[in-house]
Structures are given as structure tokens and as C-alpha cells.
Protein backbone atom coordinates (compact mmCIF):
# COMPACT_ATOMS: atom_id res chain seq x y z
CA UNK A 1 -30.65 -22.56 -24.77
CA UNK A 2 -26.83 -23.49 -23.67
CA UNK A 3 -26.89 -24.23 -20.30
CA UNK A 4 -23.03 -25.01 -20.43
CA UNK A 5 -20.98 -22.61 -22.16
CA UNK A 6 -16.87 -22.90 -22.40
CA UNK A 7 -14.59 -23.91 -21.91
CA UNK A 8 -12.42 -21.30 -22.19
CA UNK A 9 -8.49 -21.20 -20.54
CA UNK A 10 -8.54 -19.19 -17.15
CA UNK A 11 -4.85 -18.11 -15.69
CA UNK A 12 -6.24 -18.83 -12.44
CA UNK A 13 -8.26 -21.86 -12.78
CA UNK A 14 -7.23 -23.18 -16.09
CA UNK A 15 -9.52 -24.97 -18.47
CA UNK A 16 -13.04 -23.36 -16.95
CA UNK A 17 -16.63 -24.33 -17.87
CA UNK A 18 -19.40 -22.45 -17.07
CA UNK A 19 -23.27 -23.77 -16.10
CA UNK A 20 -25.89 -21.14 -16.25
CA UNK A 21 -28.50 -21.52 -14.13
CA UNK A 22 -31.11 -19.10 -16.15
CA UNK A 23 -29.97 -19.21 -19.72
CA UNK A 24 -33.65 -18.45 -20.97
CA UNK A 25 -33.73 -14.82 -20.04
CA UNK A 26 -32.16 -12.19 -17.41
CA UNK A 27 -33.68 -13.39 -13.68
CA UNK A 28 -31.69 -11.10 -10.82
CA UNK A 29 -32.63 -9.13 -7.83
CA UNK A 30 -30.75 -6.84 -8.75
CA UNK A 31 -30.57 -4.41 -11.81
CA UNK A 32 -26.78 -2.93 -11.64
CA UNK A 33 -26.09 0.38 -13.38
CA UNK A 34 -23.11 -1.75 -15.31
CA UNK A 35 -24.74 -4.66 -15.71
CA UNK A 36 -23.81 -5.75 -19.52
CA UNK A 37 -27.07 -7.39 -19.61
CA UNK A 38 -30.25 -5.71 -20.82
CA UNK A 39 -31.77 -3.24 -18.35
CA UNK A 40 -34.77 -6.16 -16.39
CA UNK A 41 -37.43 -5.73 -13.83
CA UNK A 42 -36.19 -7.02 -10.86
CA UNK A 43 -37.35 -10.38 -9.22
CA UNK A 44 -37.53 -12.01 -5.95
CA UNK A 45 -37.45 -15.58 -7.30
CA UNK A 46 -36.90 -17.46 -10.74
CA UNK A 47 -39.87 -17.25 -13.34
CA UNK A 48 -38.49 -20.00 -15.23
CA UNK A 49 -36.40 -22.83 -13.40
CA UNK A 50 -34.45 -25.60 -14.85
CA UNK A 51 -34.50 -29.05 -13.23
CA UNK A 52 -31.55 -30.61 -11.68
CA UNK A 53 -31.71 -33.49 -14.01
CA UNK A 54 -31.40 -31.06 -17.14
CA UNK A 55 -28.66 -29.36 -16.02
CA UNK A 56 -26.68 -32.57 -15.27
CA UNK A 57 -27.17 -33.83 -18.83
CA UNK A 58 -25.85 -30.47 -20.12
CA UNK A 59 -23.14 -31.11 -18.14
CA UNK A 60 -22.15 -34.55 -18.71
CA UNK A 61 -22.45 -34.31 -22.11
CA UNK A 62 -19.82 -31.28 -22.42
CA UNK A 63 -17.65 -33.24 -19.77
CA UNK A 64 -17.60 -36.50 -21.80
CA UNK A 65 -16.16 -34.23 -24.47
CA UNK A 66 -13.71 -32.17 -22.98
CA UNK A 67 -12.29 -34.64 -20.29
CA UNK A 68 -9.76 -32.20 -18.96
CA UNK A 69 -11.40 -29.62 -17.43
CA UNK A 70 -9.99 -28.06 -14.25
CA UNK A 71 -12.68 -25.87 -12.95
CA UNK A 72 -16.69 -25.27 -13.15
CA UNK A 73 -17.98 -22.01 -12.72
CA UNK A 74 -21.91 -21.77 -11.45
CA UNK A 75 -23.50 -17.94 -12.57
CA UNK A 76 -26.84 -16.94 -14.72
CA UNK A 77 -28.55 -14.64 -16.66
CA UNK A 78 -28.95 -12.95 -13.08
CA UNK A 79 -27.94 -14.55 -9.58
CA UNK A 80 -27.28 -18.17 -9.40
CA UNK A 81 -28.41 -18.12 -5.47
CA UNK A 82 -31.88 -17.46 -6.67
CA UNK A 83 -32.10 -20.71 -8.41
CA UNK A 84 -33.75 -22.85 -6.01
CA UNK A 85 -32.52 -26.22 -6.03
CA UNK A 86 -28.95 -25.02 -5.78
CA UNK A 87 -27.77 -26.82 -2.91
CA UNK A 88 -28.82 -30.36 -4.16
CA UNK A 89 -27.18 -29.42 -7.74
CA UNK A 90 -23.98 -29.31 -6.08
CA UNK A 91 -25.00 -32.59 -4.58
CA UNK A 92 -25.14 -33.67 -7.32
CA UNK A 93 -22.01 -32.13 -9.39
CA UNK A 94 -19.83 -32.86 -6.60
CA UNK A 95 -20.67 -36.44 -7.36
CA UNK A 96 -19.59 -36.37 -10.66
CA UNK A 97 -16.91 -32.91 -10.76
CA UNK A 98 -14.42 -35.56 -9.20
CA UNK A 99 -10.56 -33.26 -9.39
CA UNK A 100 -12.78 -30.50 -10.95
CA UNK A 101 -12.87 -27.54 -8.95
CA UNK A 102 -16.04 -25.34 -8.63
CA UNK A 103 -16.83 -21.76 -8.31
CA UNK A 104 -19.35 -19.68 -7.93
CA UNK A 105 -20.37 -15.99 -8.46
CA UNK A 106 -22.90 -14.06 -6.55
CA UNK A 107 -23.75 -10.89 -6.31
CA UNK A 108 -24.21 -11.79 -2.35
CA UNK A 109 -28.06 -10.87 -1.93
CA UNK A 110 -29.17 -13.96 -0.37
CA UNK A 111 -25.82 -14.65 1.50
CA UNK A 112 -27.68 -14.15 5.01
CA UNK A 113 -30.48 -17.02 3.82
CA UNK A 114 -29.71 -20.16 5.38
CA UNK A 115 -30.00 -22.79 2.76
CA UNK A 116 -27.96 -20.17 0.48
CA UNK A 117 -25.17 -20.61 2.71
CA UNK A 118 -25.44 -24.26 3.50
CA UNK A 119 -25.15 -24.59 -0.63
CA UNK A 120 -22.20 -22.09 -0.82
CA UNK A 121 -20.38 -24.33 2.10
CA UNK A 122 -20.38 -27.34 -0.99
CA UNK A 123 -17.89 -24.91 -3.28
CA UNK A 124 -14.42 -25.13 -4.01
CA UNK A 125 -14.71 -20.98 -3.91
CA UNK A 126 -16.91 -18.55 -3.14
CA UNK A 127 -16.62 -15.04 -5.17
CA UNK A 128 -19.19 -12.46 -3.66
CA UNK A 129 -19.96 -9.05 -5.06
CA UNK A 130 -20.29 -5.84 -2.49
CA UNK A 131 -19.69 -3.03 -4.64
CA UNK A 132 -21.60 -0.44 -1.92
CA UNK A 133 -21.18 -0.63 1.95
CA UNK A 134 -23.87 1.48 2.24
CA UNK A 135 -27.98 1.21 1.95
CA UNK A 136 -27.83 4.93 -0.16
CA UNK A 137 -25.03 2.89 -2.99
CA UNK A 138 -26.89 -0.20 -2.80
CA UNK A 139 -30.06 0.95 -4.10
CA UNK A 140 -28.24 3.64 -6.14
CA UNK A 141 -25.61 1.61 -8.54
CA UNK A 142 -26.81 -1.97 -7.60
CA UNK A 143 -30.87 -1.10 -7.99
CA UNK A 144 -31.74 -3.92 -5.57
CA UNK A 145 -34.97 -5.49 -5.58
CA UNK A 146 -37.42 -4.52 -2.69
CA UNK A 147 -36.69 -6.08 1.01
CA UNK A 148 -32.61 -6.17 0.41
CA UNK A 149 -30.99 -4.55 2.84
CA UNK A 150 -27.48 -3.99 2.96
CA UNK A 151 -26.69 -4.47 6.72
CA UNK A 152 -28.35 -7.92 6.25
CA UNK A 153 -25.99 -9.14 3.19
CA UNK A 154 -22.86 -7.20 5.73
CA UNK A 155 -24.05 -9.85 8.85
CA UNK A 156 -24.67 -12.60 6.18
CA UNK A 157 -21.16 -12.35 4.72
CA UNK A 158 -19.65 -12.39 8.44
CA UNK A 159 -21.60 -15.35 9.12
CA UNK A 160 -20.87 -17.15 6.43
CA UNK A 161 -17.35 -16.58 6.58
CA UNK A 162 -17.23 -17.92 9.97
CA UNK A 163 -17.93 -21.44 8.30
CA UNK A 164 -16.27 -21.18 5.36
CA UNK A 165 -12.57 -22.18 5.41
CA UNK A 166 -11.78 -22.43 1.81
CA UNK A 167 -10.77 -19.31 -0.59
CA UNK A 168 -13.54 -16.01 0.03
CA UNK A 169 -13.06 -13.64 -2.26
CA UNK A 170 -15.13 -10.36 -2.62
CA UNK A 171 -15.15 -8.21 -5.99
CA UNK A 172 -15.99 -4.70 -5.46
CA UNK A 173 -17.05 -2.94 -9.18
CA UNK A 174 -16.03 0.86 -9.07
CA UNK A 175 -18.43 3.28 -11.06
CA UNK A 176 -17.10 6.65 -11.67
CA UNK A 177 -19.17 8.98 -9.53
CA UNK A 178 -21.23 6.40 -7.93
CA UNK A 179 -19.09 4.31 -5.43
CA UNK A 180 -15.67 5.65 -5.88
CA UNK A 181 -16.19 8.53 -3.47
CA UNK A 182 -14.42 9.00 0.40
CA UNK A 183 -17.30 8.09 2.70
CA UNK A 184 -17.93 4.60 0.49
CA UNK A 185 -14.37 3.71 0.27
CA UNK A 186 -14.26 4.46 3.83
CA UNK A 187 -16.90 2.26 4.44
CA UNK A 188 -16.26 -0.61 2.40
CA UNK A 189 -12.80 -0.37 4.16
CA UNK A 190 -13.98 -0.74 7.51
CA UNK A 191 -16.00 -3.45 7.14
CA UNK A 192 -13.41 -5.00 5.38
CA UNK A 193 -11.31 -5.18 8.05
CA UNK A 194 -13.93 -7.34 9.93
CA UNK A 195 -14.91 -9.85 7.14
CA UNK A 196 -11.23 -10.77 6.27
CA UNK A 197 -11.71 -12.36 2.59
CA UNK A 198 -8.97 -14.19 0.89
CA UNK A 199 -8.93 -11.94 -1.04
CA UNK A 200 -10.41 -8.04 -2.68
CA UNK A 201 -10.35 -7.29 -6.19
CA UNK A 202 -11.45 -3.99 -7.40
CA UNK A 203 -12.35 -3.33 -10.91
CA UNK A 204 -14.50 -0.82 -13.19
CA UNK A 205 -16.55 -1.35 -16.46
CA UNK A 206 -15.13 -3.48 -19.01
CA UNK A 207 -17.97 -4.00 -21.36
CA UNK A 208 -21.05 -1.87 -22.76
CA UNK A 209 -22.92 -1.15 -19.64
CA UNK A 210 -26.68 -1.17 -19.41
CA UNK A 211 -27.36 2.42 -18.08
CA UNK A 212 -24.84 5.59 -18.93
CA UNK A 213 -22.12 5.20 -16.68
CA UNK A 214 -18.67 5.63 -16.58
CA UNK A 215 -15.65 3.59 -15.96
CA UNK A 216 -12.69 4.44 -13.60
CA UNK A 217 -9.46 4.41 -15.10
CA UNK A 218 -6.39 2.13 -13.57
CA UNK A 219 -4.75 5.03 -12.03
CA UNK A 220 -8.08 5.91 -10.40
CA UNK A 221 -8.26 2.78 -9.22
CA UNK A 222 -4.97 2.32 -7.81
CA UNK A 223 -5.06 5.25 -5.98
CA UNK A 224 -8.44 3.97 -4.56
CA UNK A 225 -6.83 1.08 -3.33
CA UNK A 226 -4.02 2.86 -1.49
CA UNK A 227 -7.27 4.13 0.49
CA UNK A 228 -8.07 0.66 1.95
CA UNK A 229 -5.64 -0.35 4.77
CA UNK A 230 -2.36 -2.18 3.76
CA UNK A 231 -3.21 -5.20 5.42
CA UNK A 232 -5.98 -6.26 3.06
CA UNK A 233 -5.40 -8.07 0.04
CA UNK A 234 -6.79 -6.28 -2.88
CA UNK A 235 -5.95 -6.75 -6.21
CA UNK A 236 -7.11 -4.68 -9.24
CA UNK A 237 -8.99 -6.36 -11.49
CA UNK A 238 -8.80 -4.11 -14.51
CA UNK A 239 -5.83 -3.01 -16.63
CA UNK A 240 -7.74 -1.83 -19.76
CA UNK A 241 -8.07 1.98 -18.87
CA UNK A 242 -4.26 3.01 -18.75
CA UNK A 243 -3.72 6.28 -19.23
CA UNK A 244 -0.45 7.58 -17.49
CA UNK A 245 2.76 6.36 -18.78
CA UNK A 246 5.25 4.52 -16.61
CA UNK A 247 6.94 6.09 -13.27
CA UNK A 248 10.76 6.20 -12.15
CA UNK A 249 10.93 4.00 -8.40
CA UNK A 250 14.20 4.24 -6.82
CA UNK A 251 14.31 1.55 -3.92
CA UNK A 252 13.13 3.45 -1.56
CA UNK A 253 9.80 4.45 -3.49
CA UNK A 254 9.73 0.46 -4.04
CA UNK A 255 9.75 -0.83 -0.62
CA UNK A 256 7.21 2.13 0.66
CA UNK A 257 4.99 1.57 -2.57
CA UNK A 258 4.67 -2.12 -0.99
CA UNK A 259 4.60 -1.75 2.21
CA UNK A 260 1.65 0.44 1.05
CA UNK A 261 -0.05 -2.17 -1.40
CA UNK A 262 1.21 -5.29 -2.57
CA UNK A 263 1.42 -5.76 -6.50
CA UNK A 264 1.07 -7.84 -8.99
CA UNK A 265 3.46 -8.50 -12.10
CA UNK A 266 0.63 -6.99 -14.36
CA UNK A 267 0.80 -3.75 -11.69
CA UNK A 268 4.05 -3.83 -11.88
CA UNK A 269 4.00 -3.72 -16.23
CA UNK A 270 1.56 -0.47 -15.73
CA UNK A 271 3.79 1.89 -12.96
CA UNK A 272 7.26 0.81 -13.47
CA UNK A 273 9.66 2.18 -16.35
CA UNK A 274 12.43 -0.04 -17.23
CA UNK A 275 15.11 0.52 -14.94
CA UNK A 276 12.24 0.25 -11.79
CA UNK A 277 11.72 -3.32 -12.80
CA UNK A 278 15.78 -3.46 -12.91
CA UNK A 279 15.27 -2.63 -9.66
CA UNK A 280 12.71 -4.30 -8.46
CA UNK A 281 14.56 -7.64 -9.49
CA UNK A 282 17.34 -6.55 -7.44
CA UNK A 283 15.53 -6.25 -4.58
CA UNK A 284 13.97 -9.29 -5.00
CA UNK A 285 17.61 -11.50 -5.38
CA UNK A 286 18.71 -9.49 -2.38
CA UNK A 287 15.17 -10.76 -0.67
CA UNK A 288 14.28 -7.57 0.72
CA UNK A 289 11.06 -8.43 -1.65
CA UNK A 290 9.62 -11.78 -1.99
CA UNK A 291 6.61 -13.17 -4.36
CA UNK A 292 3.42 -14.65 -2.59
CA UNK A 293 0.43 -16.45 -4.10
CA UNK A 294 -2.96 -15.53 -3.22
CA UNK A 295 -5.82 -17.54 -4.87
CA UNK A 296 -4.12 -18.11 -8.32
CA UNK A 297 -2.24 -14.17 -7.97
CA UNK A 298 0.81 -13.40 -7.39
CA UNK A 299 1.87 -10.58 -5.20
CA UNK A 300 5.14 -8.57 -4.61
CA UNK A 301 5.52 -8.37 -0.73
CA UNK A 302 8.47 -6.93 1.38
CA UNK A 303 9.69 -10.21 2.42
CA UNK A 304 9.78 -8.98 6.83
């Protein structure tokens, strides 16, 4: 049973650990069509729950071996928010974490629960799943257990947000035929708008899923994300599923393709040809384009 697993090298967050709060066996409320996990009965609270004390041994052991670690990343074998004590862990770790930074990810379930977000409010970030907008996807693609309801995760998030000052970021996992179509984007979008995260990133199925579903290739999802509105911050998650070869961008197609969508280097390695990232640089010396940071990405703006 390895509570601690890692540490592995993150571009964002550099030398990550992770704790696992249910490393016995699968415990989630919800049972996603991609999940990589075994398919699980869902459950409304952990069967089998570690103590506090055993998870800080795991963890001071690892971090008396590896004493330059940069970040800790809190997940499970299911939802780390269902784990009950998990507001006096971080008590705890943020006793001992000292520079570390923490993380967490959730598939936001619990996120309107009180002590859930009174524990979140003790991370360094907050990463939140909302793949479906609506209470039709939700019980569709993320198979949620029985009393979740998706307006109730929407107000949670808003609330939440309202205390939360440091980095918010929601991940939104696309599932060819599922989520990907008009009225969900549309949806998603629109509430969006209102929650304001740090930032979005969108991404498909990377690994053997645990019911027959498809991924979404990058195109597919690029395209998607032209559908949200240009002022949110989205960044695609996924590069794996390339399929088109590289487009010609004369300036013009440039500046409109950002003013559009901002991009990332790695976006920029998938459209451009050659001579569009000639051009590109160009732009960029004659700062008509500029390169911003968003929680550890960077981003190719029109610099206005």
C-alpha cells in the first residue's frame, strides 16, 4: 500500500510528490466513462480511511529522502474530498510542507460542502474537474453517485471562488460524442464566463479508459476551444492525437488566430509550418505579440 508515490519532474511544478488518500482500492462518487481505473460501484463516503498520523509518516519518510521537492499533489484511488479528515491533514502538512507547494485534484462533487471548502482554502492550488455543465452529461459521462446535482457543484464552485484568491483552475475532459457537442460547449461556456478560473484546460483520453469510449483528436479540440469566448483562458491539455499536418499563417491569420485563442509554444509546434513560426518570431521582436505566464503556461497574446 504506497500512500506516497513520486516523485516525478513536473514542467509546471517541478519535482512533484503525490499522497493518495485511498491507495487500498477505488473509493469515488463518481464512476467516469474514462476513468483509467477499474469500472467501481459508486460511494457516498470512504469504506476504508487512513489516519492522519499514517499518512504523515508516509510522508516524512519520502521527504527525509528526497529533500528537494517543490510541490505535493493530494488525489486517490477516487476523490480526495471524500476522505474525511482532509482539512486537518493539511493542518498538518502545511506544518511540515514548509517552501513545498501543494495541490490538489478533485473532481469538484463536494465543492458546495462547507468543510470541503474550508480544507480547499489551506492549498497552494485548487484543480477542479467539470467536464458536463449539464445534469443530462453529468450523470451520462461522469456516472455520479445518487444526490449530486450539477447546479449544486455550479453554486459551490462560485462560492468557493469568491474566497479563494490563489490559482483556480478547472479541467474539462472531452469524450467524443458525449460532451463535445454545441448545447454542452455552450453551456460550459456560459458558466464559464461567471466562475472566472485562472485558468481552463481541455483535454480527451490519454490512457485505456474504463468503458468504450472515444478520444477527441487535437484538431477537434482546438476547434472546440475557438467555441468558448476569447476572453477565457483555456489551454489544451492534450497533444497526443495529431492528425493534420502543419498550416501556412501569414500575419494576418496570426494576429486573428490570437486574438481568437491564445497559444501555447506546444500549440504553436502542432499548427504552424516553418516559415509561420518565422513569422510568428517576427511579430513577437516587433511586439505586436508578447508571451504571458498563466499558472506555469505560457501563452502567445497580441501584446494591446
Amino acid at each position: 500500500m504506497n500512500i506516497i508515490f513520486g516523485p516525478v519532474n513536473s514542467r509546471r511544478f517541478g519535482k512533484s510528490l503525490g499522497i493518495d488518500l485511498s491507495p487500498s482500492k477505488k473509493q469515488c462518487n463518481f464512476d467516469c466513462l474514462y476513468c483509467e481505473l477499474e469500472p467501481a460501484k459508486t460511494v457516498g463516503e470512504y469504506e476504508n480511511v487512513l489516519t492522519i498520523e499514517e499518512i504523515l509518516k508516509a510522508l516524512k519518510d519520502v521527504l527525509s529522502q528526497h529533500q528537494d521537492i517543490d510541490a505535493l499533489t493530494i488525489t486517490a484511488n477516487g476523490e480526495p474530498t471524500l476522505y474525511p479528515y482532509l482539512s486537518e491533514l493539511m493542518d498538518e502538512v502545511n506544518k511540515i510542507k514548509g517552501e513545498i507547494k501543494t495541490l490538489i485534484l478533485s473532481n469538484a462533487s463536494k465543492i458546495d460542502d462547507s468543510k470541503v471548502q474550508e480544507a480547499l482554502l489551506k492549498f497552494d492550488t485548487v484543480k477542479l474537474s467539470l467536464d458536463c455543465a449539464t445534469a443530462r452529461c453529468l450523470k451520462r459521462l461522469d456516472r455520479s453517485h445518487k444526490g449530486i446535482a450539477i447546479e449544486e457543484i455550479k453554486e459551490g464552485m462560485l462560492k468557493f471562488k469568491m474566497k479563494y484568491s490563489k490559482p483556480l483552475i478547472i479541467e474539462i475532459l472531452m469524450v467524443k460524442g458525449v460532451n463535445d457537442n454545441q448545447e454542452e460547449i455552450d453551456c460550459l461556456n456560459n458558466y464559464l464566463l461567471r466562475l472566472q478560473p485562472t485558468r481552463i484546460d481541455i483535454g480527451t483520453i490519454d490512457r485505456p479508459p474504463a468503458y468504450s469510449v472515444e478520444p477527441l483528436s487535437y484538431e477537434e479540440l482546438h476547434k472546440i476551444s475557438l467555441q468558448f469566448d476569447s476572453s477565457l483562458p483555456i489551454y489544451i491539455a492534450s497533444r497526443k492525437k495529431v492528425i493534420e499536418k502543419p498550416s501556412s499563417y501569414s500575419d494576418i491569420d496570426i494576429l486573428e488566430t490570437l486574438k481568437k485563442r491564445p497559444l501555447t509554444p506546444e500549440d504553436i509546434e502542432v499548427l504552424f509550418d516553418e516559415k509561420s513560426k518565422d513569422r510568428l518570431k517576427s511579430l513577437v521582436q516587433k511586439r505586436e505579440i508578447k508571451s504571458v505566464n498563466s499558472s506555469g503556461y505560457d501563452f502567445f497574446v497580441l501584446n494591446l
